[in-house]
Protein backbone atom coordinates (compact mmCIF):
# COMPACT_ATOMS: atom_id res chain seq x y z
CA UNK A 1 -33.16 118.39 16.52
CA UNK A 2 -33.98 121.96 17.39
CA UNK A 3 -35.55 124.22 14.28
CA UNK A 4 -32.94 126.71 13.68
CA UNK A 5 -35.09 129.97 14.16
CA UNK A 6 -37.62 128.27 16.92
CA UNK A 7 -35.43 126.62 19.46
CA UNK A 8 -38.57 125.54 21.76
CA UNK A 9 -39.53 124.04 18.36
CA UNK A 10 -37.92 120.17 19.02
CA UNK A 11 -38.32 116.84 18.60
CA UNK A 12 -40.68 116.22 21.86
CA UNK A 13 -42.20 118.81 20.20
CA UNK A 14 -46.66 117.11 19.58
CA UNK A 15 -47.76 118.01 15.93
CA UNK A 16 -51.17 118.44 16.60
CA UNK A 17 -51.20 121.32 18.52
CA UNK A 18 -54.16 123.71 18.72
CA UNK A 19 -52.13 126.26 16.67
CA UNK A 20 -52.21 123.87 13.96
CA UNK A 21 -55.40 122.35 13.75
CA UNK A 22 -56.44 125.94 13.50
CA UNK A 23 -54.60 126.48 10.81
CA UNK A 24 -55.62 122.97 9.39
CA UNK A 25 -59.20 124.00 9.87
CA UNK A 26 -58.26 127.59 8.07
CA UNK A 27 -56.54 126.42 4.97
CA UNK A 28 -59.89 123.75 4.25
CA UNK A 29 -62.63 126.71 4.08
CA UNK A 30 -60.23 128.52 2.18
CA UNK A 31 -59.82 125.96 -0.10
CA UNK A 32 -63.73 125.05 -0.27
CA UNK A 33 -64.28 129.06 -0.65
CA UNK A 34 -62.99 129.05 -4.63
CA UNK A 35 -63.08 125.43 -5.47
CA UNK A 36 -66.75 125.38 -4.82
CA UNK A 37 -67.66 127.70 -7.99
CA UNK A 38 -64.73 126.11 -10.52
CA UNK A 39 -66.65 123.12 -12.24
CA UNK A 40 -69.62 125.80 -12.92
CA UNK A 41 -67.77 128.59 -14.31
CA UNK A 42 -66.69 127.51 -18.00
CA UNK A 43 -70.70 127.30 -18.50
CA UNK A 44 -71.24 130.82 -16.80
CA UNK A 45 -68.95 131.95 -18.93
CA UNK A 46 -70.53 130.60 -22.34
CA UNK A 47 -73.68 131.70 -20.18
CA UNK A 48 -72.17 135.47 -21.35
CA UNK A 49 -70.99 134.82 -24.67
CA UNK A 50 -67.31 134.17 -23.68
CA UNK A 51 -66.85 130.65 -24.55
CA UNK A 52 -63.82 131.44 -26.57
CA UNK A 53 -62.06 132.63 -23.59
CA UNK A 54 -62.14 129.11 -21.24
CA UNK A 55 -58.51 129.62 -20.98
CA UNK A 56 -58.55 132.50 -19.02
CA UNK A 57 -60.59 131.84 -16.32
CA UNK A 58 -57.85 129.59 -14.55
CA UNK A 59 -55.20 131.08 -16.35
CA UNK A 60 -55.76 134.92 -15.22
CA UNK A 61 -56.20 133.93 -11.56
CA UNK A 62 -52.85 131.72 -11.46
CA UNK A 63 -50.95 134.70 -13.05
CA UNK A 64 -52.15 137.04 -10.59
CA UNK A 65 -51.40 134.47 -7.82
CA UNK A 66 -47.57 134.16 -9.58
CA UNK A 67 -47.04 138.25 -9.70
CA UNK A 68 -48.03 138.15 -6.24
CA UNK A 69 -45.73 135.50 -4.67
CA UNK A 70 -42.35 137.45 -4.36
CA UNK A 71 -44.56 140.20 -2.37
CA UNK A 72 -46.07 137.40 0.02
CA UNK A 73 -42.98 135.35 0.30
CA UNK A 74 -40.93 138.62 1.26
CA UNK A 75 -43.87 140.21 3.83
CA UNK A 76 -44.23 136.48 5.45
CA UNK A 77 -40.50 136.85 6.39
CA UNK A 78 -41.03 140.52 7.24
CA UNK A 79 -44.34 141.44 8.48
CA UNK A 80 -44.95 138.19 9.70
CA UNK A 81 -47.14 134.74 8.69
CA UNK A 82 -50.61 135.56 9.88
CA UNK A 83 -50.64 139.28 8.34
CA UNK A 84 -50.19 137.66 4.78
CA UNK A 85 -52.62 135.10 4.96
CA UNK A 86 -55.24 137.58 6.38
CA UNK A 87 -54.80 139.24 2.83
CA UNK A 88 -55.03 136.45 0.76
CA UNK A 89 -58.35 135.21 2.84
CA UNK A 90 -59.87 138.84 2.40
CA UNK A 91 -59.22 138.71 -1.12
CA UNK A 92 -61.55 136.29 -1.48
CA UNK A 93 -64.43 137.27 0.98
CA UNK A 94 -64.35 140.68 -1.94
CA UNK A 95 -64.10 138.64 -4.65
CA UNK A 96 -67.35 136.47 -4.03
CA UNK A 97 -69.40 139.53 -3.18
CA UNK A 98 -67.97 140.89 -6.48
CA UNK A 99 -69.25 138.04 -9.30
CA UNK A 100 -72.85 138.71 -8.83
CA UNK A 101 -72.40 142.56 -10.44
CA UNK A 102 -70.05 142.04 -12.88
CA UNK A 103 -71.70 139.39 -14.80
CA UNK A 104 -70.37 140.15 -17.75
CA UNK A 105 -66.90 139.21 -19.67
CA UNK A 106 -64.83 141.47 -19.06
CA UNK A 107 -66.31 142.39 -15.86
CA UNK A 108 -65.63 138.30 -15.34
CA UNK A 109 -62.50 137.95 -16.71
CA UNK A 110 -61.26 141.59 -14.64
CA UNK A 111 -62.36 139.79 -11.15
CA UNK A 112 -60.78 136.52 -12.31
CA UNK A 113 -57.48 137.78 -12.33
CA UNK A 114 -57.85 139.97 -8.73
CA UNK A 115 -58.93 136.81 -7.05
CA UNK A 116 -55.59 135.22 -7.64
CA UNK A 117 -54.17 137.53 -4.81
CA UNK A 118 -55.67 134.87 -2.45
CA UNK A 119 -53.98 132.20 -3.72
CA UNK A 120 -50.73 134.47 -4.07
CA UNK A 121 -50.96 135.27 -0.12
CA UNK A 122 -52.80 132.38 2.02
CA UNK A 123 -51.36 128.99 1.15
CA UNK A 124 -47.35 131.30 1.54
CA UNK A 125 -48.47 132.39 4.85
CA UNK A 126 -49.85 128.84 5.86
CA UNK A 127 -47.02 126.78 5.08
CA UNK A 128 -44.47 128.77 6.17
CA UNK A 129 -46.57 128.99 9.50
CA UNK A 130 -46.75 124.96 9.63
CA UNK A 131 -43.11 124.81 8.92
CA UNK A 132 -42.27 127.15 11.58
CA UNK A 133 -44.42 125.48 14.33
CA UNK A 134 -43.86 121.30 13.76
CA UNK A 135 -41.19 119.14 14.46
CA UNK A 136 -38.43 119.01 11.79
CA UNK A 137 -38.56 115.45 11.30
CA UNK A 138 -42.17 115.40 10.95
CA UNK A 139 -42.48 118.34 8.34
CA UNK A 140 -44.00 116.00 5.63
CA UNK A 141 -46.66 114.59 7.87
CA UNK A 142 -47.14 117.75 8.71
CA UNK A 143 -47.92 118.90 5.54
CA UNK A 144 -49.48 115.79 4.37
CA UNK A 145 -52.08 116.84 6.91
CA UNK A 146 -52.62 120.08 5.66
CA UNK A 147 -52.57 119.03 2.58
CA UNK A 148 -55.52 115.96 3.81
CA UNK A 149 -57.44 119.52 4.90
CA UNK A 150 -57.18 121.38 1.69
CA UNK A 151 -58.52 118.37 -0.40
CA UNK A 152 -61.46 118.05 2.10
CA UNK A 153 -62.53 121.59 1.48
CA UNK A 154 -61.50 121.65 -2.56
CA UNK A 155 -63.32 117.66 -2.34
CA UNK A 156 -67.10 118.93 -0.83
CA UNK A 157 -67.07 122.12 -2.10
CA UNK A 158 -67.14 121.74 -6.06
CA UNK A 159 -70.54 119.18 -5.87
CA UNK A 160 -72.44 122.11 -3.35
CA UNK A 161 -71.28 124.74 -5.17
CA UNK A 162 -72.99 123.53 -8.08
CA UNK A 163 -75.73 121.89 -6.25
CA UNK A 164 -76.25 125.35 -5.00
CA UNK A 165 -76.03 126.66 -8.62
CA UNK A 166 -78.52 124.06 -10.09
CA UNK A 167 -81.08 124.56 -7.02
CA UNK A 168 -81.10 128.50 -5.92
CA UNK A 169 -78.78 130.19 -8.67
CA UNK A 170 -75.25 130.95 -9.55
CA UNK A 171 -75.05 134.09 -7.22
CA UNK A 172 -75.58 132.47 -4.50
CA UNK A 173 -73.32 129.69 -5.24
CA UNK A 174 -70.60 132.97 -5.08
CA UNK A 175 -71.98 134.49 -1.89
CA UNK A 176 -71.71 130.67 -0.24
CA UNK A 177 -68.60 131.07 -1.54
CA UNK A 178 -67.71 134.47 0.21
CA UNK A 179 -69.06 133.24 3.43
CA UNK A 180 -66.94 130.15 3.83
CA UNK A 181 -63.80 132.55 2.91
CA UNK A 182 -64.87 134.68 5.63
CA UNK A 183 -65.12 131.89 7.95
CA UNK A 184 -61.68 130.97 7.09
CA UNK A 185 -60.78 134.39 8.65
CA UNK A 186 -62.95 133.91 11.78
CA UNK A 187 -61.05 130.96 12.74
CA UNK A 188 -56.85 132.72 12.12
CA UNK A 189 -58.02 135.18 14.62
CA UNK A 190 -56.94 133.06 17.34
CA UNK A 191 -53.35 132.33 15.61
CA UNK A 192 -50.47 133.29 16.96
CA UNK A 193 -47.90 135.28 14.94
CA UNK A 194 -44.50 132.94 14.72
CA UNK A 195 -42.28 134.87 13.00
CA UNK A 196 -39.72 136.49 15.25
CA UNK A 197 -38.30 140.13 15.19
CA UNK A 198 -41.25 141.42 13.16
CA UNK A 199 -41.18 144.19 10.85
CA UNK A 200 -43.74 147.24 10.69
CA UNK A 201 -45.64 147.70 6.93
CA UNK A 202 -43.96 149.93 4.98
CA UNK A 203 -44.06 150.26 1.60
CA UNK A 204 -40.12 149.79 0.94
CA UNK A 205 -40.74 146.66 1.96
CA UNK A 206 -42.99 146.00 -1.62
CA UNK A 207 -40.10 146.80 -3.41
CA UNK A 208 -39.03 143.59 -4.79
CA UNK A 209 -34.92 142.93 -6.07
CA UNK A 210 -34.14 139.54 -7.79
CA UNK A 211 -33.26 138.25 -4.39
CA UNK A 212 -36.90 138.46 -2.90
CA UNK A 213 -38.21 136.73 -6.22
CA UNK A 214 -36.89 133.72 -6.17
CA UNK A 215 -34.25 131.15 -3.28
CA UNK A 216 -32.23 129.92 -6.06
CA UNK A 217 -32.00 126.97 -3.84
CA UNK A 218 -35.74 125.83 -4.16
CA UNK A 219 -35.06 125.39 -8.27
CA UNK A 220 -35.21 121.35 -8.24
CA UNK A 221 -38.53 121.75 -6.43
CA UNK A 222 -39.81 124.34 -8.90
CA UNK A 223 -38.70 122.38 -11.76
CA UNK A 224 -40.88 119.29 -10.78
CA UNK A 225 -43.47 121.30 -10.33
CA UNK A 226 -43.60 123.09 -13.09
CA UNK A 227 -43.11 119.41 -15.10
CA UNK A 228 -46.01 117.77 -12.98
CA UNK A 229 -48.56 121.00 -12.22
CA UNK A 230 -49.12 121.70 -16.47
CA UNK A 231 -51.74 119.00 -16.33
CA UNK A 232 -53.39 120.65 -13.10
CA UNK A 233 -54.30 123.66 -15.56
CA UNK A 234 -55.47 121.72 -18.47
CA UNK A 235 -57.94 119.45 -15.68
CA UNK A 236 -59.48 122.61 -14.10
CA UNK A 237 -60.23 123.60 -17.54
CA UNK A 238 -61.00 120.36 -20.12
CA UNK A 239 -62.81 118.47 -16.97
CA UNK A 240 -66.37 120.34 -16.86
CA UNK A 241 -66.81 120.05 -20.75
CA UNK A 242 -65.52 116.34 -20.59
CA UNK A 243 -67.68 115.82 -17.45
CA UNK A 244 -70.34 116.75 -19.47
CA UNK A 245 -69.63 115.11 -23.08
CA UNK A 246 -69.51 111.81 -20.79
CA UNK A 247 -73.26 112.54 -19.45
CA UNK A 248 -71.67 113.23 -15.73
CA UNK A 249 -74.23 116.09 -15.15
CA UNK A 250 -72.99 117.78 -11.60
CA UNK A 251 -69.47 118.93 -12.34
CA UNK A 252 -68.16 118.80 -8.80
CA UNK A 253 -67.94 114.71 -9.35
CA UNK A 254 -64.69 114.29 -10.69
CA UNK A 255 -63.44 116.87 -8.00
CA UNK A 256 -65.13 114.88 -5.32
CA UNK A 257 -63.43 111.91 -6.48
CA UNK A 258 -59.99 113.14 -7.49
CA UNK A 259 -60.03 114.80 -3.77
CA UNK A 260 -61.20 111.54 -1.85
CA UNK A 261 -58.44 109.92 -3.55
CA UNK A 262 -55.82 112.42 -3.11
CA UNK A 263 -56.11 112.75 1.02
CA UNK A 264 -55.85 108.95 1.00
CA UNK A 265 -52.27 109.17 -0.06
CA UNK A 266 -51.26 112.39 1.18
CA UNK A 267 -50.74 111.71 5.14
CA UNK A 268 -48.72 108.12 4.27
CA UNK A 269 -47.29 109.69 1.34
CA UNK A 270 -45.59 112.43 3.95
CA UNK A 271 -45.03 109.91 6.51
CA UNK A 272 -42.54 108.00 3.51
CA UNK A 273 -40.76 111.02 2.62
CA UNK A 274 -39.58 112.19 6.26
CA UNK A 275 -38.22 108.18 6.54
CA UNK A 276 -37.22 107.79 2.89
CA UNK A 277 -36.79 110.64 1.39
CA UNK A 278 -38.42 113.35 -0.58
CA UNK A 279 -37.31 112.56 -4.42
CA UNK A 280 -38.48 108.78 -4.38
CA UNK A 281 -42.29 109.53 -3.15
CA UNK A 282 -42.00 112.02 -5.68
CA UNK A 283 -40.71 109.65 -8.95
CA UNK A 284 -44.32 107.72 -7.88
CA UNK A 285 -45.90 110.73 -7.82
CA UNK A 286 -45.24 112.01 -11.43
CA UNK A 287 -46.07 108.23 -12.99
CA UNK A 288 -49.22 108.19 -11.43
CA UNK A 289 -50.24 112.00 -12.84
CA UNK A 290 -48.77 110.64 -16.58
CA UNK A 291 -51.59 107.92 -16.18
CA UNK A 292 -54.23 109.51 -15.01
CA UNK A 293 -53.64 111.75 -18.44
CA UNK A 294 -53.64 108.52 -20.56
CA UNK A 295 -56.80 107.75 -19.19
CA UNK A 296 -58.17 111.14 -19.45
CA UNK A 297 -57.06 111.55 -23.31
CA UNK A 298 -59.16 108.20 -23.44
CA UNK A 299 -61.92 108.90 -21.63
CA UNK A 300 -65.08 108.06 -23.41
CA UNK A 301 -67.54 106.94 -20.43
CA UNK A 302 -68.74 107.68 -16.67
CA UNK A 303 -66.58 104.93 -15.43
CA UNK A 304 -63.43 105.71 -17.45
CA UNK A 305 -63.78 109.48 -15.96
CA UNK A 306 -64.03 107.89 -12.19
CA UNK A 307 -61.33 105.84 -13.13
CA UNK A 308 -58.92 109.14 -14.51
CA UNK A 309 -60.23 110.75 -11.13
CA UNK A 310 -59.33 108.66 -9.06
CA UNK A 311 -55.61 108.29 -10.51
CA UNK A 312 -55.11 111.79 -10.70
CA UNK A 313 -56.02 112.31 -7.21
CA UNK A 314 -53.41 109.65 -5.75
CA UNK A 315 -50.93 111.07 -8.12
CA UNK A 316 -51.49 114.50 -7.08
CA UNK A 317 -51.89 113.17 -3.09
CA UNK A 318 -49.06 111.81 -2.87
CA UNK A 319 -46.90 114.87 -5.02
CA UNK A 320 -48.13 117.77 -2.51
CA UNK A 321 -46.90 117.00 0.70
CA UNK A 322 -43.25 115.53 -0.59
CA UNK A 323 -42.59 118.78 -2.90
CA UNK A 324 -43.69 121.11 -0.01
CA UNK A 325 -41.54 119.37 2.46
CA UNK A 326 -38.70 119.04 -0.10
CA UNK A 327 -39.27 123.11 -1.08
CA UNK A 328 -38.88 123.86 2.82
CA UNK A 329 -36.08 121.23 2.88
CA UNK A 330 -33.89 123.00 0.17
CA UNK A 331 -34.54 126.74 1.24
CA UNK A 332 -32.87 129.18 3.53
CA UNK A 333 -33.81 128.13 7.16
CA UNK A 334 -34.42 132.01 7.69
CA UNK A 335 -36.72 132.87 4.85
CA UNK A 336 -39.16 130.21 4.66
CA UNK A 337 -41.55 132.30 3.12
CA UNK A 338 -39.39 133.34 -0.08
CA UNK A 339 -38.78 129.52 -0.65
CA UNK A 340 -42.62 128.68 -0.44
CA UNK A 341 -43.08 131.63 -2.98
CA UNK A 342 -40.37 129.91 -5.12
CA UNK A 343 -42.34 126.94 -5.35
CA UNK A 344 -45.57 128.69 -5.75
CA UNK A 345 -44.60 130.74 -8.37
CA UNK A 346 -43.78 127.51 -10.17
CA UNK A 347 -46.81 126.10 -9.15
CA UNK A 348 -48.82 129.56 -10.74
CA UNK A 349 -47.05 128.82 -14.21
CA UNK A 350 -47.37 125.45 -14.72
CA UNK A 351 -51.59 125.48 -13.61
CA UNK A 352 -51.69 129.06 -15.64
CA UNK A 353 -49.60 127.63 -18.95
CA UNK A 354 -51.50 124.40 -18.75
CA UNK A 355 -55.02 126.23 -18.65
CA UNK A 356 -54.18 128.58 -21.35
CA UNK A 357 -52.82 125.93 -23.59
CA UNK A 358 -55.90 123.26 -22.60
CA UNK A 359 -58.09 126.32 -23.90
CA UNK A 360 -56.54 127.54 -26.67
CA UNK A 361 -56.26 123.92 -28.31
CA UNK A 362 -59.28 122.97 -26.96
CA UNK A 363 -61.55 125.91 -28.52
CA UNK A 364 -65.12 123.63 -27.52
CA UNK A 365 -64.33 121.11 -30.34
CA UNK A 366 -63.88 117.42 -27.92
CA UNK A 367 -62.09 115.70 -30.48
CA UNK A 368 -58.75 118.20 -29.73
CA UNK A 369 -59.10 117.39 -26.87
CA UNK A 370 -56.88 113.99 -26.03
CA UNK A 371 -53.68 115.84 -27.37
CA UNK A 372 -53.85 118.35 -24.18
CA UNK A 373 -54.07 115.05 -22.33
CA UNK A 374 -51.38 113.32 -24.38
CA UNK A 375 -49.07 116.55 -23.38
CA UNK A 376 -49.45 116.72 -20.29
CA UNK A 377 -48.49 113.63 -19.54
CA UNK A 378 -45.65 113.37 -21.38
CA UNK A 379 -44.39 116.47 -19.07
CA UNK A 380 -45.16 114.61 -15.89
CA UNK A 381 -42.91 111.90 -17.71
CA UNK A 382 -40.53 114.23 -18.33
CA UNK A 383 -40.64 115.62 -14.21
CA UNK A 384 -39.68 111.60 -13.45
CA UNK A 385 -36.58 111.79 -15.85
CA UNK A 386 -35.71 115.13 -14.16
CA UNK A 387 -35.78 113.37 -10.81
CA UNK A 388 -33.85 110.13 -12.11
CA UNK A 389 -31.51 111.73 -13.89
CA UNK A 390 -30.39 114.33 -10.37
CA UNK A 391 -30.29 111.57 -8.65
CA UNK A 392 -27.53 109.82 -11.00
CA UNK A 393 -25.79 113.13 -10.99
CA UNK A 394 -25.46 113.63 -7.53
CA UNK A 395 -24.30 110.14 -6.20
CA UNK A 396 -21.53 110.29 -9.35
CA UNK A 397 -18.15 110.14 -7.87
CA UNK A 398 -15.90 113.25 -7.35
């Protein structure tokens, strides 16, 4: 089978084609560049006097990353794929420069929210590139692999970010992390633009109707995610303080774990949905994020915090590459990039909600925190009905 708008796109078609290991190797540094200074910044900020607002500093950079996806959906499928994940990249070579001089809340909490533009912009660009340039009936692989690539970079980054923090100082733990954002760029240069019948910048084209927001198509997708992603948003901000109530000292284990675990799933996991399907990976996805939350909201020890890890990242392993094939699956074969910022935007709520909830109950008193646990997995739980419960309405009769 022939991809619709890349007819030398077929089934002889290799995956691993130099295009997209470059664009494998691209999306790990950018992932490394901001999930290397994550497990240290709740700290930094108490470091300032801003405990109170833990909340924010996931939440503020998901909801820029949200605003932004009906602009980077619509100038992927206009200007082209490369163009908008040169943005997103740049975003955060500035914003790692930036942290050293405005050490201070608001200064903080004002960059925070900017550097969501490179999550808004580079993973739109990336997967709409992947989906453009693989075989149709290997788009899960596919992005199982990318996926594998992220995890690597979000996996070693976290424990030398803060190994960097602990031995030389947070400020360079940020310029480390401008430099691997900038190598992120080095490496697109050699991309090829794959979008045909490209479009020129102008600025008509950031004027955004309800059409550009959202592929009403891609709703299942965003409703999963948005069920399954809340507890992504309360780990990135209850894990450093429960990291350290358990006496794990460097922050970055739990991400090195939760990572290790999560790209061995995520290439088999992508494999099973092009053969079986997209919705039945996913049903084994969202039990295995409701468990790792048990154990979370019962963590009370090193090994019980592995443990959590370690489930989370198989649950979250096997989730990425089925929901990003199904997203691409469901959308308009033409506008690729509007149906990746469907599911990103969905993505942007459910981490942003989940953080600012997490914080807000949380407020640095450990014994509120199990209930964030206890809630989000009773969501994931509530993504598997979802699931079950389409399924039974679309093989009912008539």
């Amino acid at each position: 089978m022939e991809s619709p708008l890349h007819p030398s796109i077929s089934a002889d078609t290799p995956l691993y084609t130099s295009g997209f290991l470059l664009l494998c190797l691209s999306h790990g540094l950018f992932a490394g560049s901001f999930n290397m200074m994550i497990p240290e910044l709740p700290a930094y900020l108490d470091g300032m006097g801003g405990g109170a607002y833990k909340g924010l500093i996931i939440a503020l950079f998901t909801l820029t990353a949200g605003i932004s996806r009906p602009f980077s959906g619509k100038l992927a499928d206009s200007i082209g794929r490369v163009p908008v994940m040169y943005i997103g990249v740049f975003a955060c070579v500035i914003c790692g420069i930036l942290y050293p001089p405005l050490a201070f809340v608001s200064g903080f909490l004002t960059l925070r929210f900017f550097h969501g533009f490179s999550t808004g912009f580079k993973p739109t660009g990336t997967v709409a590139y992947a989906a453009d340039i693989v075989p149709m009936h290997r788009r899960g692989e596919a992005m199982g692999i990318l996926g594998i690539c992220f995890s690597i970079g979000a996996a070693a980054s976290p424990p030398i970010g803060s190994w960097i923090a602990m031995h030389w100082s947070i400020n360079a733990m940020f310029y480390a992390s401008a430099v691997m954002a900038a190598l992120s760029l080095v490496v697109m240069l050699n991309l090829q633009e794959t979008l045909p019948d490209r479009q020129r910048f102008h600025l008509g084209l950031l004027r955004i109707n309800r059409s550009d927001i959202y592929d009403p198509k891609v709703i299942p997708a965003a409703i999963v995610m948005v069920f399954c992603y809340f507890s992504y948003g309360v780990i990135l901000t209850l894990v450093p303080d429960l990291s350290d109530s358990v006496g794990v000292t460097n922050r970055g284990t739990f991400f090195a774990l939760f990572t290790l675990a999560s790209i061995s799933t995520r290439l088999s996991a992508g494999k099973i949905s092009d053969q079986r399907g997209r919705e039945p990976v996913l049903k084994v996805s969202a039990l295995l994020i409701a468990l790792s939350m048990v154990t979370f909201a019962r963590c009370h020890s090193p090994a019980l915090l592995y443990l959590a890890s370690i489930l989370f990242g198989l649950g979250n392993g096997t989730f990425a590459p089925a929901i990003n094939a199904w997203t691409v699956d469901l959308g308009d074969p033409g506008r690729k990039g509007r149906a990746m910022a469907t599911m990103y935007i969905a993505l942007e709520i459910a981490i942003g909600v989940g953080a600012a909830i997490a914080g807000w109950h949380f407020a640095n008193q450990m014994d509120r925190m199990p209930a964030v646990f206890y809630t989000a997995a009773f969501l994931s739980l509530l993504g598997f009905v979802y699931l079950v419960s389409r399924k039974k309405v679309e093989t009912q009769p008539g």
